[in-house]
C-alpha atoms as a PDB file:
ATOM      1  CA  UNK A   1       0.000   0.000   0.000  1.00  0.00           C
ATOM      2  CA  UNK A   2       1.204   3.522  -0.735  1.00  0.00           C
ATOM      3  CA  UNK A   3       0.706   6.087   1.610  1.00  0.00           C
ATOM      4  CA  UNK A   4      -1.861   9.389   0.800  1.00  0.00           C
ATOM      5  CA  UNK A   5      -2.543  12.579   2.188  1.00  0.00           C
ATOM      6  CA  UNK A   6      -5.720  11.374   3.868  1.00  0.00           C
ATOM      7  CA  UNK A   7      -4.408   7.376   4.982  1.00  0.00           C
ATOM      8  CA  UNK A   8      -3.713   4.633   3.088  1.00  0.00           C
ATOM      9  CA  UNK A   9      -4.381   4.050  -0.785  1.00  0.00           C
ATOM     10  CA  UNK A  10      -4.134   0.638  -2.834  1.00  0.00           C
ATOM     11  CA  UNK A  11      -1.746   0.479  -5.983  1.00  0.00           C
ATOM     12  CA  UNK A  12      -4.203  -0.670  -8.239  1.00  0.00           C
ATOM     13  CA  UNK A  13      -1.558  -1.661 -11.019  1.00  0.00           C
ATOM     14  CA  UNK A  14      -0.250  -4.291  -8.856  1.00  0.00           C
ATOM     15  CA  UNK A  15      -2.904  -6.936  -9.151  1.00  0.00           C
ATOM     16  CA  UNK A  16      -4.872  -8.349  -6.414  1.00  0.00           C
ATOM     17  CA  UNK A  17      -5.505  -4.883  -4.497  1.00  0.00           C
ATOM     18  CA  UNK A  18      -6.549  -3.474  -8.134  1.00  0.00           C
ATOM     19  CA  UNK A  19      -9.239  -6.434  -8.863  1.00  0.00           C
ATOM     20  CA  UNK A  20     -10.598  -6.008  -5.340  1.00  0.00           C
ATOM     21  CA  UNK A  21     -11.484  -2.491  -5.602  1.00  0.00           C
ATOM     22  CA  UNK A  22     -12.546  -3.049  -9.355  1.00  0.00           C
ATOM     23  CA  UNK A  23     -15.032  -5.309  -7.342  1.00  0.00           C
ATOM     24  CA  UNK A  24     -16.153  -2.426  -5.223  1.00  0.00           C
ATOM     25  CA  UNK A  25     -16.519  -0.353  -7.800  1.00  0.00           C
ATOM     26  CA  UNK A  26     -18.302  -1.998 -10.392  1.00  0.00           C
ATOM     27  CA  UNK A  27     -21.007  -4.571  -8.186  1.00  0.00           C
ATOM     28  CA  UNK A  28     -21.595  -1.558  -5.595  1.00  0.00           C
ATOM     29  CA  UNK A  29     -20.922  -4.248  -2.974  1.00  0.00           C
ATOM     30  CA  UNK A  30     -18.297  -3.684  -0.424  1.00  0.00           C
ATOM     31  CA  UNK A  31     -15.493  -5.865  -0.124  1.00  0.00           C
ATOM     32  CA  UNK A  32     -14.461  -6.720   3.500  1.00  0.00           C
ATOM     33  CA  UNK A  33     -10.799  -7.182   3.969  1.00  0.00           C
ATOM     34  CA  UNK A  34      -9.734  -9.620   6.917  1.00  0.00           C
ATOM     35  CA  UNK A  35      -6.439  -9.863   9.063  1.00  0.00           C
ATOM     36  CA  UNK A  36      -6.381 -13.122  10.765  1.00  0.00           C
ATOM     37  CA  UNK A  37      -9.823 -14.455   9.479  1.00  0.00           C
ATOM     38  CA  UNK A  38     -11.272 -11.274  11.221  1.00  0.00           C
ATOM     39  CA  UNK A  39     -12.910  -8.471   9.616  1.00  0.00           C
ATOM     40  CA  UNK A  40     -10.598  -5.015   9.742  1.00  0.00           C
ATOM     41  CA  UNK A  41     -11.668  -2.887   6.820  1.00  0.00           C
ATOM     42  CA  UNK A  42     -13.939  -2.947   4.110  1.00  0.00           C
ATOM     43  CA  UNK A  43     -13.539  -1.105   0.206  1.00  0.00           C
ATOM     44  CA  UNK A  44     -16.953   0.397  -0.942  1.00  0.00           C
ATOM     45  CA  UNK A  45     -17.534   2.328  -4.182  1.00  0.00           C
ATOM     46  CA  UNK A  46     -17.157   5.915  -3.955  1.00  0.00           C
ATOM     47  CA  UNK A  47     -20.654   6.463  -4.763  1.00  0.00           C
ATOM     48  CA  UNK A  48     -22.298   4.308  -1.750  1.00  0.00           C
ATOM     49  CA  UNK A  49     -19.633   5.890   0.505  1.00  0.00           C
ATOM     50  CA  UNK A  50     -21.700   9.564  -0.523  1.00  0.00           C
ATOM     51  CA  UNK A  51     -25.202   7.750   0.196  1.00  0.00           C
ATOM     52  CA  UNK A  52     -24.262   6.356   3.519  1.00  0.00           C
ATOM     53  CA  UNK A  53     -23.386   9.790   4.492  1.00  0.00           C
ATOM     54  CA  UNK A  54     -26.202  11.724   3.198  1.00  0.00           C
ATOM     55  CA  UNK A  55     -27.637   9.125   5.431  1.00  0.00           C
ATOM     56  CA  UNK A  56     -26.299   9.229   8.153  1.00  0.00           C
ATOM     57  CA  UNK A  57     -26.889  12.845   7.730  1.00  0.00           C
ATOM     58  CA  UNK A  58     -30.461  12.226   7.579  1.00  0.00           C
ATOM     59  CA  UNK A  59     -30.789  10.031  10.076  1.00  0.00           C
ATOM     60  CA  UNK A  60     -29.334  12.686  13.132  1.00  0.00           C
ATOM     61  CA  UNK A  61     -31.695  15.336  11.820  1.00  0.00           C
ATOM     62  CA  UNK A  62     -34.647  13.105  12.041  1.00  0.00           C
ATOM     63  CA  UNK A  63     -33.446  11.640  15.574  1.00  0.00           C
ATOM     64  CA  UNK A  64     -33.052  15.166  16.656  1.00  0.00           C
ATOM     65  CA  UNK A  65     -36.754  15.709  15.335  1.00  0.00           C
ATOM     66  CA  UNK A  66     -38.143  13.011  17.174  1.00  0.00           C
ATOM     67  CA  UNK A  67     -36.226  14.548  20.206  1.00  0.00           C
ATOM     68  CA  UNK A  68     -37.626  17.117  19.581  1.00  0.00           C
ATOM     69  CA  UNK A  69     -33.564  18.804  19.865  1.00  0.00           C
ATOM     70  CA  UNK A  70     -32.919  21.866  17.637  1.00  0.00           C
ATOM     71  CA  UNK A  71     -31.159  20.586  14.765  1.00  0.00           C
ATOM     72  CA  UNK A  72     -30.883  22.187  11.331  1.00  0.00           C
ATOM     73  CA  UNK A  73     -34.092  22.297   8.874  1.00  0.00           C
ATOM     74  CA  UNK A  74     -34.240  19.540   6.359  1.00  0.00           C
ATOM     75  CA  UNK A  75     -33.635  22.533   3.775  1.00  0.00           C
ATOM     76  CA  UNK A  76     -30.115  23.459   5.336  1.00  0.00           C
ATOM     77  CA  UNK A  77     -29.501  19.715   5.425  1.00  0.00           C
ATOM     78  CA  UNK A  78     -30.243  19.325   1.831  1.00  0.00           C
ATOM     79  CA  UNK A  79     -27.946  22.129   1.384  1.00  0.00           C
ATOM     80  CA  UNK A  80     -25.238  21.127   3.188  1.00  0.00           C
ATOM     81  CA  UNK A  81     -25.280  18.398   1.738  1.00  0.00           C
ATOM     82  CA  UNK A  82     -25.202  19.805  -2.049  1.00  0.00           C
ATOM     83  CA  UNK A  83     -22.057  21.841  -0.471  1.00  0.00           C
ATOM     84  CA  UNK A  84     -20.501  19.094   0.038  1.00  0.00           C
ATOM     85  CA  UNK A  85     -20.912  17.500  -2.777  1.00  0.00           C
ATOM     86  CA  UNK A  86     -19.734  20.340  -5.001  1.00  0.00           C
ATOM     87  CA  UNK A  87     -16.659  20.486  -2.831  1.00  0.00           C
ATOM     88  CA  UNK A  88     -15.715  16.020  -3.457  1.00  0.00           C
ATOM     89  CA  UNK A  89     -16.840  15.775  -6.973  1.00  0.00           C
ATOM     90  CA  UNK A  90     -14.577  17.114  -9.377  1.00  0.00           C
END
């Protein structure tokens, strides 16, 4: 593995590591990686890796709702979520 400004990257040009996040990438299923027959990571396409945050993102603000906390308004939610969007996609 080669290192990257935010962790750890896979050479993809050296075989194995390459066809496992081909996998991720084209089935949009993740692909858990194991260290002694136990689970330590997992690769998931880009894409799904957006969607579980949006989420995630959606799920606080509705558990704040049901709280009845002050969170943000589903519109500033959707917004900052578009932000960040614009800000990962190229």
């Amino acid at each position: 593995m080669l290192p990257s400004v935010d962790g750890l990257s896979v050479d993809c040009s050296s075989g194995a590591p390459g066809e496992l996040v081909a996998e991720a990438r084209q089935t949009h299923c993740p692909v858990t990686i194991s260290e002694h027959g136990k689970p330590v990571a997992a690769l998931i396409n880009i894409d799904d890796l957006g969607d579980l945050e949006d989420r995630a993102a959606l799920a606080a603000h509705l558990a704040d709702k049901a709280a009845r906390r002050s969170g943000v308004s589903l519109d500033e939610l959707d917004a900052a979520l578009d932000r960040i969007d614009a800000e990962t996609l190229p």
